[in-house]
PDB file of N, CA and C in Angstrom:
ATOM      1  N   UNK A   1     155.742  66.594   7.538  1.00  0.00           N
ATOM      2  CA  UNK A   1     155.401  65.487   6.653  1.00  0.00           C
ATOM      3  C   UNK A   1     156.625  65.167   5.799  1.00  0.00           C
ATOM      4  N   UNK A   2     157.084  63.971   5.793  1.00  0.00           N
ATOM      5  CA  UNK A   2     158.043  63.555   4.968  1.00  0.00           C
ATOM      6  C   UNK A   2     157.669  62.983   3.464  1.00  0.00           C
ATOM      7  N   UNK A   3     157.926  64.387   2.272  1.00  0.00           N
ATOM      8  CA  UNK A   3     157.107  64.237   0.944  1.00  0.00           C
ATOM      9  C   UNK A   3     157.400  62.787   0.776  1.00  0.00           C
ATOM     10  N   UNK A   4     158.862  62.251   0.856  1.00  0.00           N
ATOM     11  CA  UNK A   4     159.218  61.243  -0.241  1.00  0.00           C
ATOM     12  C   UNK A   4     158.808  59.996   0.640  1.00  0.00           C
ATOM     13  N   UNK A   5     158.042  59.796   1.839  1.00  0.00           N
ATOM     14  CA  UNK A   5     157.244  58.582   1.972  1.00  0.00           C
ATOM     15  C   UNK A   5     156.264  58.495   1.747  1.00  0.00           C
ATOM     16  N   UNK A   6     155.586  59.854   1.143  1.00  0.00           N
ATOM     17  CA  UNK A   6     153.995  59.835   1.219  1.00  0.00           C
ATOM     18  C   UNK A   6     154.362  59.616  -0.438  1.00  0.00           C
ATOM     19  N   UNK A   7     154.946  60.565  -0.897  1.00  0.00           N
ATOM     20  CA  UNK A   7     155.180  59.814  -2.614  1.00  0.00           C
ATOM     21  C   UNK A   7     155.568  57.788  -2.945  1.00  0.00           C
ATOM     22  N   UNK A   8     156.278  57.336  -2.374  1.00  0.00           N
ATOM     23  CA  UNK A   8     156.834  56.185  -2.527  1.00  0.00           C
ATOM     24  C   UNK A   8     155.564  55.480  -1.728  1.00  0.00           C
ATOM     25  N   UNK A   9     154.503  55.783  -0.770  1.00  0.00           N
ATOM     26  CA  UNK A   9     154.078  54.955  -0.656  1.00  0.00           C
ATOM     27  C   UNK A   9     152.547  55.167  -1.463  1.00  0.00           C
ATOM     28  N   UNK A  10     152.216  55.784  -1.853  1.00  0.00           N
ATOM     29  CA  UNK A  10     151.768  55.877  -3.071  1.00  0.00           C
ATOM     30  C   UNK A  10     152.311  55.198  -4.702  1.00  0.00           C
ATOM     31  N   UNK A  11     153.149  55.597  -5.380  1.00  0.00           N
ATOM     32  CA  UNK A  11     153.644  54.890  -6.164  1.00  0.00           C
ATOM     33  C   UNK A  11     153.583  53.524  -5.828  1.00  0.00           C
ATOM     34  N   UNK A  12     154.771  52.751  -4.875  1.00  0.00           N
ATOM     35  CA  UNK A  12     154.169  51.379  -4.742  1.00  0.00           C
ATOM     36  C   UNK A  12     152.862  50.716  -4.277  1.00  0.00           C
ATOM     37  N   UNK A  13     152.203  51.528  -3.670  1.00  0.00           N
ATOM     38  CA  UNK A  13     150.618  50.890  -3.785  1.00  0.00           C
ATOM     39  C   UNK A  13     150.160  50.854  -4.709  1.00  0.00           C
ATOM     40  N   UNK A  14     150.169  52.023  -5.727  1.00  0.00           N
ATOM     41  CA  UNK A  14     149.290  51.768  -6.992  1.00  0.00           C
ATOM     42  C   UNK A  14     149.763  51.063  -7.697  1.00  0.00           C
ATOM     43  N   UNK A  15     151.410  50.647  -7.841  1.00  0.00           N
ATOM     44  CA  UNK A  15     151.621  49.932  -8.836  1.00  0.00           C
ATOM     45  C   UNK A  15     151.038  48.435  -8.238  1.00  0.00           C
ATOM     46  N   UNK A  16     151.110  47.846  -7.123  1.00  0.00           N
ATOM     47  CA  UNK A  16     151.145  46.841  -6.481  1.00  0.00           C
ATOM     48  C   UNK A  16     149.037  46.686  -7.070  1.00  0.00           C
ATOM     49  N   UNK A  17     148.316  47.826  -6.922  1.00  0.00           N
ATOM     50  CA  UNK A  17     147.031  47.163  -7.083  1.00  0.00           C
ATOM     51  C   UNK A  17     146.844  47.340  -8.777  1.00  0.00           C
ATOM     52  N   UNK A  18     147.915  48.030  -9.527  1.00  0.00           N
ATOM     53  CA  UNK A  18     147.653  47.731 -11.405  1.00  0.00           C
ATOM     54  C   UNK A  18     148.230  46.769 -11.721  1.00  0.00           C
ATOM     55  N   UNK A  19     149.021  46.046 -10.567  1.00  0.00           N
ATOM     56  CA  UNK A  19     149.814  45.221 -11.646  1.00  0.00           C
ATOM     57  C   UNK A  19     149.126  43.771 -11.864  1.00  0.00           C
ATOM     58  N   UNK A  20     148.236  43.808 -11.526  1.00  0.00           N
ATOM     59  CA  UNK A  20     146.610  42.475 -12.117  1.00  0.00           C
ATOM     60  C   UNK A  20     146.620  42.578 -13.506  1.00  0.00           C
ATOM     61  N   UNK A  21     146.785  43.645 -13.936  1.00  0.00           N
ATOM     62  CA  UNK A  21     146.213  44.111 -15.224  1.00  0.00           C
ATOM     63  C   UNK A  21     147.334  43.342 -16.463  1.00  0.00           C
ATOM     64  N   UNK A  22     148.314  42.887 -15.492  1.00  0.00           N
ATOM     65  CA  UNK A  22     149.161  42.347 -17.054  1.00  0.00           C
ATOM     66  C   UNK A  22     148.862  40.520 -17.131  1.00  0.00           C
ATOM     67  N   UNK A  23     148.024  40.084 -15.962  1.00  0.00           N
ATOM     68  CA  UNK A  23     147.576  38.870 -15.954  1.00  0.00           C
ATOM     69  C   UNK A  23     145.881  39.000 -17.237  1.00  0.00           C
ATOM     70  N   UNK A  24     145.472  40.157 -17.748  1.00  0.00           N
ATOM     71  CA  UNK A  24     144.340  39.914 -18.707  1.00  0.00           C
ATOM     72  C   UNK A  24     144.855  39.878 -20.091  1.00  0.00           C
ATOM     73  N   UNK A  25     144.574  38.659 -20.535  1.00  0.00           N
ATOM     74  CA  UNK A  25     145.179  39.028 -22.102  1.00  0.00           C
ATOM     75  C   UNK A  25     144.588  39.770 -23.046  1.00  0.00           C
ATOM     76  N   UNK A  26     143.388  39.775 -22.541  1.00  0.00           N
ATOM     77  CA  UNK A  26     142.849  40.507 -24.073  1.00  0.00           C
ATOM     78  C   UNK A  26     142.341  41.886 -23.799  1.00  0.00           C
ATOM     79  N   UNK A  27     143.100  42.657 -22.512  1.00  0.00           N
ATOM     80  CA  UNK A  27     143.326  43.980 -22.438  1.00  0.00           C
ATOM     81  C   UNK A  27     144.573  44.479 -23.089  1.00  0.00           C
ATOM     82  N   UNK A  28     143.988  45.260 -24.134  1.00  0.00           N
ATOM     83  CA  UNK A  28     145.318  45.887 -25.087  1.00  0.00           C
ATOM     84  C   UNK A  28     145.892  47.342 -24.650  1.00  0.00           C
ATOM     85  N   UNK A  29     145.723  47.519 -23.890  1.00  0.00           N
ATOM     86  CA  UNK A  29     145.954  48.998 -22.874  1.00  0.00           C
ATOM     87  C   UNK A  29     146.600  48.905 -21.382  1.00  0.00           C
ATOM     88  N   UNK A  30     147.234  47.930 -21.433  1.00  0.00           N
ATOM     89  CA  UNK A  30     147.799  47.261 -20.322  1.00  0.00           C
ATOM     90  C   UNK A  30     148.898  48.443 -19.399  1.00  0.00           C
ATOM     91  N   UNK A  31     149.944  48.793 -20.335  1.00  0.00           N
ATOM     92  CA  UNK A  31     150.648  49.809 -19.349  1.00  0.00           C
ATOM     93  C   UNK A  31     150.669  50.858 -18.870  1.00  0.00           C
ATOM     94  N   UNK A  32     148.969  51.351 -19.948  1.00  0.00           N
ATOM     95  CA  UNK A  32     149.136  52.886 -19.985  1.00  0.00           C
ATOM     96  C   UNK A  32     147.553  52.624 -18.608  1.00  0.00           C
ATOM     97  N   UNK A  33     146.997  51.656 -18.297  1.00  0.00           N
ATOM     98  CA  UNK A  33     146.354  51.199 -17.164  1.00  0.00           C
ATOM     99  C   UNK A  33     146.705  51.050 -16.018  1.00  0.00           C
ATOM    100  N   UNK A  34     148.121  50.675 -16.363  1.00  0.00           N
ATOM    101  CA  UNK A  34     149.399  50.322 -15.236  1.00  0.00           C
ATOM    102  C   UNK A  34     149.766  51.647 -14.691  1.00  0.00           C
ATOM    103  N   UNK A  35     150.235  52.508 -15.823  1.00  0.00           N
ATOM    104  CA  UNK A  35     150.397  53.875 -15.109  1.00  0.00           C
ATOM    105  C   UNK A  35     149.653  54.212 -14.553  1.00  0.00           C
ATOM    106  N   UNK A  36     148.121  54.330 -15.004  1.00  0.00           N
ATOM    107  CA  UNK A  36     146.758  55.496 -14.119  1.00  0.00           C
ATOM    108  C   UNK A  36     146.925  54.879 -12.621  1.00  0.00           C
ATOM    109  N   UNK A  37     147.309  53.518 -12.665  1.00  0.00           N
ATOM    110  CA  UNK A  37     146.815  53.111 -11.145  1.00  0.00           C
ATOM    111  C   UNK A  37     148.049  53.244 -10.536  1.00  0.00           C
ATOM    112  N   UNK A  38     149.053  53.748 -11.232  1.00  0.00           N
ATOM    113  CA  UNK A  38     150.631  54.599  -9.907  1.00  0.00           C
ATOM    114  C   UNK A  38     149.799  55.737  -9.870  1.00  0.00           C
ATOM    115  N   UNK A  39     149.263  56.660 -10.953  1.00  0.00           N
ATOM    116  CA  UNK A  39     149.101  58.057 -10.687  1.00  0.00           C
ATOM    117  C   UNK A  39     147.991  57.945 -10.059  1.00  0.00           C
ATOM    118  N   UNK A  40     146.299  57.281  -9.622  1.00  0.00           N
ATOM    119  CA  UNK A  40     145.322  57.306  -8.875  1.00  0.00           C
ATOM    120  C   UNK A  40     146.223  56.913  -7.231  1.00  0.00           C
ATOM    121  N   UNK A  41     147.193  55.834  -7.197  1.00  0.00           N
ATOM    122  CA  UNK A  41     147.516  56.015  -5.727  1.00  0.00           C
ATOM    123  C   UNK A  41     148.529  56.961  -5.118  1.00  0.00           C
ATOM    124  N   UNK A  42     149.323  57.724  -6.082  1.00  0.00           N
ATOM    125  CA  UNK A  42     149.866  58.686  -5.905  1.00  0.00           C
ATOM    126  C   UNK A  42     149.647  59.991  -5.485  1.00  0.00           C
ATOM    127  N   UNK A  43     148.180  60.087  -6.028  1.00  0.00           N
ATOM    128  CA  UNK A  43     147.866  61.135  -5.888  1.00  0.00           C
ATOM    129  C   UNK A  43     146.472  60.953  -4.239  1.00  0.00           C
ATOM    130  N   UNK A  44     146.001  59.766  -3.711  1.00  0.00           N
ATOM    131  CA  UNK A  44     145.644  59.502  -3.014  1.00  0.00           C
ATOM    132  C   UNK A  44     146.504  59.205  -1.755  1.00  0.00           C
ATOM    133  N   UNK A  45     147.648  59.204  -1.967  1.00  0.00           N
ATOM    134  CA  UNK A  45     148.596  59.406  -0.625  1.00  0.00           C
ATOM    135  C   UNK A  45     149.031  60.696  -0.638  1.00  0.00           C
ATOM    136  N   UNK A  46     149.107  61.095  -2.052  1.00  0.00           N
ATOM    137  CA  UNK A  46     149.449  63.080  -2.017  1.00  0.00           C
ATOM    138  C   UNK A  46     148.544  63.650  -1.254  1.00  0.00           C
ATOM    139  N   UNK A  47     147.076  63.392  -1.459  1.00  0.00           N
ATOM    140  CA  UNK A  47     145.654  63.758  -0.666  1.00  0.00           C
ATOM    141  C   UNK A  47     145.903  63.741   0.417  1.00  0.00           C
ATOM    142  N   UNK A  48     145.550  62.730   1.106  1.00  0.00           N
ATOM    143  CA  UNK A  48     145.912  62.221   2.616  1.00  0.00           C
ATOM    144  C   UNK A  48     146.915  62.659   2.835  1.00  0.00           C
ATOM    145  N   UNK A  49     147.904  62.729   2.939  1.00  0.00           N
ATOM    146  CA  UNK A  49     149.235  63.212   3.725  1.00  0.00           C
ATOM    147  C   UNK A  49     149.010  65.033   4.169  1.00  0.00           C
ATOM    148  N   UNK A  50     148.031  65.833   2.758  1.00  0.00           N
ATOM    149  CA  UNK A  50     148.094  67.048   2.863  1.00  0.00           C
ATOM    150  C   UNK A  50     147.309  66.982   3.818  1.00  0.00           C
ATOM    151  N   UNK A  51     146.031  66.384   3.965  1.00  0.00           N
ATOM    152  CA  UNK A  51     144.929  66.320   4.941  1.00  0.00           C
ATOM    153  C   UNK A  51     145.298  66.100   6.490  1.00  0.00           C
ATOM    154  N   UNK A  52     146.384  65.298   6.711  1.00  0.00           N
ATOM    155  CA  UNK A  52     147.018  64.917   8.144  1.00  0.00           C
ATOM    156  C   UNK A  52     147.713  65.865   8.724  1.00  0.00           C
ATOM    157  N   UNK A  53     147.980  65.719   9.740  1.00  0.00           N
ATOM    158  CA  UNK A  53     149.494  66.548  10.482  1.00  0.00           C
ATOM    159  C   UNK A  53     150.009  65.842  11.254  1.00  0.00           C
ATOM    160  N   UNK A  54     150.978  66.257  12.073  1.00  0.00           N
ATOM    161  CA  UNK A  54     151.978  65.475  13.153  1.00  0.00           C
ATOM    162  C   UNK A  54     150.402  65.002  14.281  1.00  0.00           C
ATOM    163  N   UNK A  55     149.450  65.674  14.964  1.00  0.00           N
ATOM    164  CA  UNK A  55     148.668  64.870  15.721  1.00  0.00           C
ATOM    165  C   UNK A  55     147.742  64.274  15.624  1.00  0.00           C
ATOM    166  N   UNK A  56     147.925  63.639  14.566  1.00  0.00           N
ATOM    167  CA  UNK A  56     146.782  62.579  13.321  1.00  0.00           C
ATOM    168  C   UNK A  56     146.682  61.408  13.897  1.00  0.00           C
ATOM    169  N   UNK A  57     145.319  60.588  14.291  1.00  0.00           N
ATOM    170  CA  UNK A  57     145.838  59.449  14.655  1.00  0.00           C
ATOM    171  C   UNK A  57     145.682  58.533  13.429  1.00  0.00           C
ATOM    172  N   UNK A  58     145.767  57.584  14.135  1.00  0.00           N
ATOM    173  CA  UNK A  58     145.764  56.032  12.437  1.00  0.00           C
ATOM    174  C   UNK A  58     144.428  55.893  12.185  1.00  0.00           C
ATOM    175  N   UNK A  59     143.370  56.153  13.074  1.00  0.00           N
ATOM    176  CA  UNK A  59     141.635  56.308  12.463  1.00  0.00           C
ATOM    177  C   UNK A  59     141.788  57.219  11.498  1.00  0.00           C
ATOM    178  N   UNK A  60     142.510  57.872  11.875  1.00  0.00           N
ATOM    179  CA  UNK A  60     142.154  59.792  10.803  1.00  0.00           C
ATOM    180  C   UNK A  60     142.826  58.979   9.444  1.00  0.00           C
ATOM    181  N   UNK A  61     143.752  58.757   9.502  1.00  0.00           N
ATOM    182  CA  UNK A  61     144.565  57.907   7.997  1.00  0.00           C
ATOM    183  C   UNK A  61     143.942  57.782   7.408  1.00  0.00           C
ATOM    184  N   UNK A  62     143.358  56.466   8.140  1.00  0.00           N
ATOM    185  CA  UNK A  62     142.789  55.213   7.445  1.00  0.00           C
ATOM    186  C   UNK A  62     141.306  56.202   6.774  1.00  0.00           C
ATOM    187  N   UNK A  63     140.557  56.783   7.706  1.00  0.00           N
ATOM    188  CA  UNK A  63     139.322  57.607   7.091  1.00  0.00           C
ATOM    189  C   UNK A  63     139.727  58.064   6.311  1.00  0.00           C
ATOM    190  N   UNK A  64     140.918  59.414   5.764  1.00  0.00           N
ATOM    191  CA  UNK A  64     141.097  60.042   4.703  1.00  0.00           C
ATOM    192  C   UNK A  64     141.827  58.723   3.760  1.00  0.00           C
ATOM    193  N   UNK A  65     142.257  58.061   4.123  1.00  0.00           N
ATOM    194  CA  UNK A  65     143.016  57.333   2.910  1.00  0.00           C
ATOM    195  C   UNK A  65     141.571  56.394   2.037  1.00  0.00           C
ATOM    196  N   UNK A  66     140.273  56.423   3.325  1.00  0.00           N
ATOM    197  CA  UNK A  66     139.276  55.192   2.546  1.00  0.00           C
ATOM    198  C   UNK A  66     138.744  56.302   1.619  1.00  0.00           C
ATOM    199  N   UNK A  67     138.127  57.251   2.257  1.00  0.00           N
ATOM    200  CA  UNK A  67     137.570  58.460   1.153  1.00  0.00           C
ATOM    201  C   UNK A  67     138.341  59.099  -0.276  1.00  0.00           C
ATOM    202  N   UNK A  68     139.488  59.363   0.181  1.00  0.00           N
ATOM    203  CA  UNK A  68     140.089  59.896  -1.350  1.00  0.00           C
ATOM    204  C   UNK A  68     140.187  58.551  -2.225  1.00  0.00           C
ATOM    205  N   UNK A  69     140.537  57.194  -1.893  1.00  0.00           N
ATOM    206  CA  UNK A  69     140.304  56.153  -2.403  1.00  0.00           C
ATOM    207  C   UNK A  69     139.466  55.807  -3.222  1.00  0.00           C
ATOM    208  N   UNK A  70     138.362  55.656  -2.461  1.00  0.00           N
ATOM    209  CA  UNK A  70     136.989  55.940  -3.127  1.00  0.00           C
ATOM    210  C   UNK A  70     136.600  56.930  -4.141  1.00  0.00           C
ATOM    211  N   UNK A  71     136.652  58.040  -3.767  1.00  0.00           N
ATOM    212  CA  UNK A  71     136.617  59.594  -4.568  1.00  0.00           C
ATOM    213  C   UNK A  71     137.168  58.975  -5.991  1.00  0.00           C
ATOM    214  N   UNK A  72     138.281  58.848  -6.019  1.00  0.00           N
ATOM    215  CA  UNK A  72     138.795  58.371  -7.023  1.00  0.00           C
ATOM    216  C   UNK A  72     138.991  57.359  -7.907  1.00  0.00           C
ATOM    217  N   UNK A  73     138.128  56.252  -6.693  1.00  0.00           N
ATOM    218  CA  UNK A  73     138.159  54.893  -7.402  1.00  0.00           C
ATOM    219  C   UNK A  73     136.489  55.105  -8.155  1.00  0.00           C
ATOM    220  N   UNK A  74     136.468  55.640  -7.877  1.00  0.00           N
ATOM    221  CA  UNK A  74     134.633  56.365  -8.530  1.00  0.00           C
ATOM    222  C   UNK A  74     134.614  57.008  -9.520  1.00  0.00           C
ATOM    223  N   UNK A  75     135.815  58.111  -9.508  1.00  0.00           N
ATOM    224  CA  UNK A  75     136.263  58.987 -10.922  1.00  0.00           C
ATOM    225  C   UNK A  75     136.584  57.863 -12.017  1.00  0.00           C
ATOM    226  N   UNK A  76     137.354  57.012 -11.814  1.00  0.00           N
ATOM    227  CA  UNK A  76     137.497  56.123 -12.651  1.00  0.00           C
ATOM    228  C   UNK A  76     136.358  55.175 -13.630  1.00  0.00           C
ATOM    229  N   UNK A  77     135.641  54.503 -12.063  1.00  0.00           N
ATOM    230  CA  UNK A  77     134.296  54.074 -12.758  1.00  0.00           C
ATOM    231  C   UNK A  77     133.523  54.475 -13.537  1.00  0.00           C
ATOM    232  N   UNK A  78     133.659  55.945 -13.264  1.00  0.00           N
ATOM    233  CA  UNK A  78     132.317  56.622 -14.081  1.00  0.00           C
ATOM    234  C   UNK A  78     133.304  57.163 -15.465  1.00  0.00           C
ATOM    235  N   UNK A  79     134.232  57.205 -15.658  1.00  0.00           N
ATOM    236  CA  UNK A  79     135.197  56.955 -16.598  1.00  0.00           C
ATOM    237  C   UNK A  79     135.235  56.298 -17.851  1.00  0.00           C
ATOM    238  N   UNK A  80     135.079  55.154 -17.041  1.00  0.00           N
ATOM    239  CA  UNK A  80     134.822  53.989 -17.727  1.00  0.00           C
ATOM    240  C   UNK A  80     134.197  52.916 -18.399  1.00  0.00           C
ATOM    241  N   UNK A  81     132.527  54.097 -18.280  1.00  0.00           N
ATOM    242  CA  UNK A  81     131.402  53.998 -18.756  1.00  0.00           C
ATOM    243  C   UNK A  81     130.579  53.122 -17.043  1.00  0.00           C
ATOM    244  N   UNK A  82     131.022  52.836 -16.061  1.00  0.00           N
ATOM    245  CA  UNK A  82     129.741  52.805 -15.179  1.00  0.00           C
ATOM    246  C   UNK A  82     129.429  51.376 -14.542  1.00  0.00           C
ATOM    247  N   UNK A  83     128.557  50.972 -15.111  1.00  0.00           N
ATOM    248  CA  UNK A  83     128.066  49.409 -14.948  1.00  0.00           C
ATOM    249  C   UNK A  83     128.055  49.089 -16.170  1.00  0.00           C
ATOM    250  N   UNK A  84     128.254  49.622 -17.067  1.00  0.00           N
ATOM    251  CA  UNK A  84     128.066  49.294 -18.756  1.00  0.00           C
ATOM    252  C   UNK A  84     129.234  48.401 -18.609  1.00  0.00           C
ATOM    253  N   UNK A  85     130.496  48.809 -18.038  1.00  0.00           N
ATOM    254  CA  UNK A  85     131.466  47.693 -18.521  1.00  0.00           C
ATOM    255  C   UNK A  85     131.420  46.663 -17.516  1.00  0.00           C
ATOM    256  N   UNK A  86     131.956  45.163 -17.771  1.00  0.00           N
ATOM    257  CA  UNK A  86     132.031  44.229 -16.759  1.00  0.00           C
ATOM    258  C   UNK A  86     133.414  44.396 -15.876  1.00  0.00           C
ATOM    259  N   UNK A  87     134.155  45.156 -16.146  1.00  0.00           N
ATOM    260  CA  UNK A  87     135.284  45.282 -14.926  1.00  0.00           C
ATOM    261  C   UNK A  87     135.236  46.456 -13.901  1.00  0.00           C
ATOM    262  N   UNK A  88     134.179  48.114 -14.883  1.00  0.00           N
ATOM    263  CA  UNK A  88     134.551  48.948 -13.950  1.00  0.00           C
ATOM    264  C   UNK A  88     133.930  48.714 -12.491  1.00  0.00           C
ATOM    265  N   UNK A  89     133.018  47.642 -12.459  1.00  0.00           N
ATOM    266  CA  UNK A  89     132.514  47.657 -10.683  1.00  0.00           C
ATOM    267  C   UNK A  89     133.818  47.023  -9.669  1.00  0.00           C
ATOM    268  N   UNK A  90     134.536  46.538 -10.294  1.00  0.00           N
ATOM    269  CA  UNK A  90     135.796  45.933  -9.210  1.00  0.00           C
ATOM    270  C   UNK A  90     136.703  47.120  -8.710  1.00  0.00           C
ATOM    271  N   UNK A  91     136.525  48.478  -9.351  1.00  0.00           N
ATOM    272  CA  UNK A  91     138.107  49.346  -9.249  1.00  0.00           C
ATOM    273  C   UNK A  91     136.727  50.153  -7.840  1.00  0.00           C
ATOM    274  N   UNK A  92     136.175  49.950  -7.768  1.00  0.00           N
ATOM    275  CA  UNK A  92     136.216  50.792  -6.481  1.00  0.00           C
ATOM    276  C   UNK A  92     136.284  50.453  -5.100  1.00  0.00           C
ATOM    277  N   UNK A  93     135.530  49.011  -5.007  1.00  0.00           N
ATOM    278  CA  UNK A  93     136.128  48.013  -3.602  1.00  0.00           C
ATOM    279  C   UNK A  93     137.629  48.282  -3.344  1.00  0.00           C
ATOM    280  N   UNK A  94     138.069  48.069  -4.539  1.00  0.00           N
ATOM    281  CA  UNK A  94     139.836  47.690  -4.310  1.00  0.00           C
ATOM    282  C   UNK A  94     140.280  49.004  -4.477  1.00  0.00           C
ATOM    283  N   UNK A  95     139.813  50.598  -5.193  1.00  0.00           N
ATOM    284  CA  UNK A  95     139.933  51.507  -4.625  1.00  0.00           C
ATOM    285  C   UNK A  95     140.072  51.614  -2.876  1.00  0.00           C
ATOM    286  N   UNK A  96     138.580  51.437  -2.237  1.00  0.00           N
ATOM    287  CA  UNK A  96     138.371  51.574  -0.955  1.00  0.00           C
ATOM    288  C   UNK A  96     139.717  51.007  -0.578  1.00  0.00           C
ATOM    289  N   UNK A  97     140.152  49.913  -0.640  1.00  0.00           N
ATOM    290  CA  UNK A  97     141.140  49.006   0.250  1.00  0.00           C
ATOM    291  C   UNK A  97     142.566  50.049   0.055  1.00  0.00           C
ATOM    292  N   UNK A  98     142.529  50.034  -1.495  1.00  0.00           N
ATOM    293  CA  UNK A  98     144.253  50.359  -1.358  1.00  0.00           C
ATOM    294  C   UNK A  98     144.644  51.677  -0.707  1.00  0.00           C
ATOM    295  N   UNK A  99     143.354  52.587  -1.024  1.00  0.00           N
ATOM    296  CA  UNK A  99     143.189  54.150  -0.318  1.00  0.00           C
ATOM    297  C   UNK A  99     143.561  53.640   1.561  1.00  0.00           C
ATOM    298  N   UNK A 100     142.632  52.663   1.707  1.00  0.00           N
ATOM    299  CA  UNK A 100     142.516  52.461   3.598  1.00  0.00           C
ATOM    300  C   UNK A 100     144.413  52.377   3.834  1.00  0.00           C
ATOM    301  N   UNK A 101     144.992  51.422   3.047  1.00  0.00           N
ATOM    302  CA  UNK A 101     146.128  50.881   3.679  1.00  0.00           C
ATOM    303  C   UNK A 101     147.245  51.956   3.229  1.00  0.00           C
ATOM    304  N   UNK A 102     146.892  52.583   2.342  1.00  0.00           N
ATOM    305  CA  UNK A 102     147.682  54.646   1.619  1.00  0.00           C
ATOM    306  C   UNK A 102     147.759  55.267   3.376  1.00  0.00           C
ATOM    307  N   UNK A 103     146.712  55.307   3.406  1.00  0.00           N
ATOM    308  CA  UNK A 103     146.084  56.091   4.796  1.00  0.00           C
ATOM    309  C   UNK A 103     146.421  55.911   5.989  1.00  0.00           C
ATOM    310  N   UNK A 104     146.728  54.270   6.265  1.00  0.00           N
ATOM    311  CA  UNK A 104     147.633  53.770   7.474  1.00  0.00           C
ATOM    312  C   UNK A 104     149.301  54.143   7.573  1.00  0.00           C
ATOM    313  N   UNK A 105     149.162  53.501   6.155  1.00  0.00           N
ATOM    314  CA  UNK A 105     150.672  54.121   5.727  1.00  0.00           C
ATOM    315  C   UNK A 105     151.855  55.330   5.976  1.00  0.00           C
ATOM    316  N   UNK A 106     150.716  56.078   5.551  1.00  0.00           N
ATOM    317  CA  UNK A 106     150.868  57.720   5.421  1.00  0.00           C
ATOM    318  C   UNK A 106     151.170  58.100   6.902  1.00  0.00           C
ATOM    319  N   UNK A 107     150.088  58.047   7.612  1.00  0.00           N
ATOM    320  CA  UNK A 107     149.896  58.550   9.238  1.00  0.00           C
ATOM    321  C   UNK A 107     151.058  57.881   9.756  1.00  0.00           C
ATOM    322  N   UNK A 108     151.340  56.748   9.667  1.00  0.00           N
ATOM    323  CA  UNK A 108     152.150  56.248  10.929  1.00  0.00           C
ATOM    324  C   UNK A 108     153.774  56.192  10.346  1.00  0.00           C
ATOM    325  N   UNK A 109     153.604  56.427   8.597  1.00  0.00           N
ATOM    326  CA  UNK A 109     155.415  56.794   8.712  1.00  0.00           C
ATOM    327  C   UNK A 109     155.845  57.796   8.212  1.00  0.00           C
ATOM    328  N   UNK A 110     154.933  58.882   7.260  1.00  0.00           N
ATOM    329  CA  UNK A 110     155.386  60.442   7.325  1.00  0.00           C
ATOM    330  C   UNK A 110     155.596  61.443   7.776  1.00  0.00           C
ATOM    331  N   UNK A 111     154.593  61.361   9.183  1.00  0.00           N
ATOM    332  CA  UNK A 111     154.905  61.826   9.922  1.00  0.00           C
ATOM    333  C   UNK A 111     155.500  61.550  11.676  1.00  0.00           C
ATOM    334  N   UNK A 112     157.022  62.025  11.717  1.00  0.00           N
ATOM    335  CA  UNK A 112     157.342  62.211  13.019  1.00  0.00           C
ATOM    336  C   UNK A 112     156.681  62.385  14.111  1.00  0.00           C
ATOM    337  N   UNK A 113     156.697  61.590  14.682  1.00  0.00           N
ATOM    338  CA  UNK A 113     155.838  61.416  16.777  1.00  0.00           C
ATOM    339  C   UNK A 113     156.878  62.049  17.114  1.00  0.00           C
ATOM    340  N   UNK A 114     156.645  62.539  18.565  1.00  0.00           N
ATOM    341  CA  UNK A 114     157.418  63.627  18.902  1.00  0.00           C
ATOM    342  C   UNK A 114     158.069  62.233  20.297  1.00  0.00           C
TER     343      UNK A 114
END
């Protein structure tokens, strides 16, 4: 497994799905929001990558990348008080997604085909 693609493609996914957050104005917690969502996809390509090996196919990815996605896009929700707030129901769809494409990611360029 090659750490520093499964790190970098983590980092730029999460930043790529927080960076919505500087289009709300009247969120006053904007960067330190910005960070959680490098460190939630960071640590969801850290997941997945440990979970894979060299004879992983891109189903297996994409499955571990939708689940830890989720896992985590759920930790958040419930975080964030639930359905009580009007935004936390959006972070877990777009959890699911950014985890799926972590997961494609991961499989088909960290690790070496022989």
């Amino acid at each position: 497994m090659n750490l520093a693609i499964v790190l970098g493609t983590g980092v730029i996914i999460g930043a790529l799905d927080g960076v919505g957050i500087f289009f709300v104005p009247e969120e006053p917690y904007k960067v330190e929001i910005f960070l959680a969502a490098i460190l939630k996809g960071l640590l969801v390509s850290l997941l997945t990558g440990l979970s894979l090996n060299v004879q992983s196919l891109w189903w297996q990815g994409l499955g571990y990348g939708t689940l830890y996605g989720f896992l985590l896009a759920s930790l958040v929700f419930l975080a964030k008080g639930g359905f009580k707030t009007k935004d936390a129901p959006y972070v877990v769809p777009f959890g699911i997604v950014t985890g799926s494409i972590i997961g494609i990611i991961v499989v088909n360029l960290a690790f070496p085909r022989p």
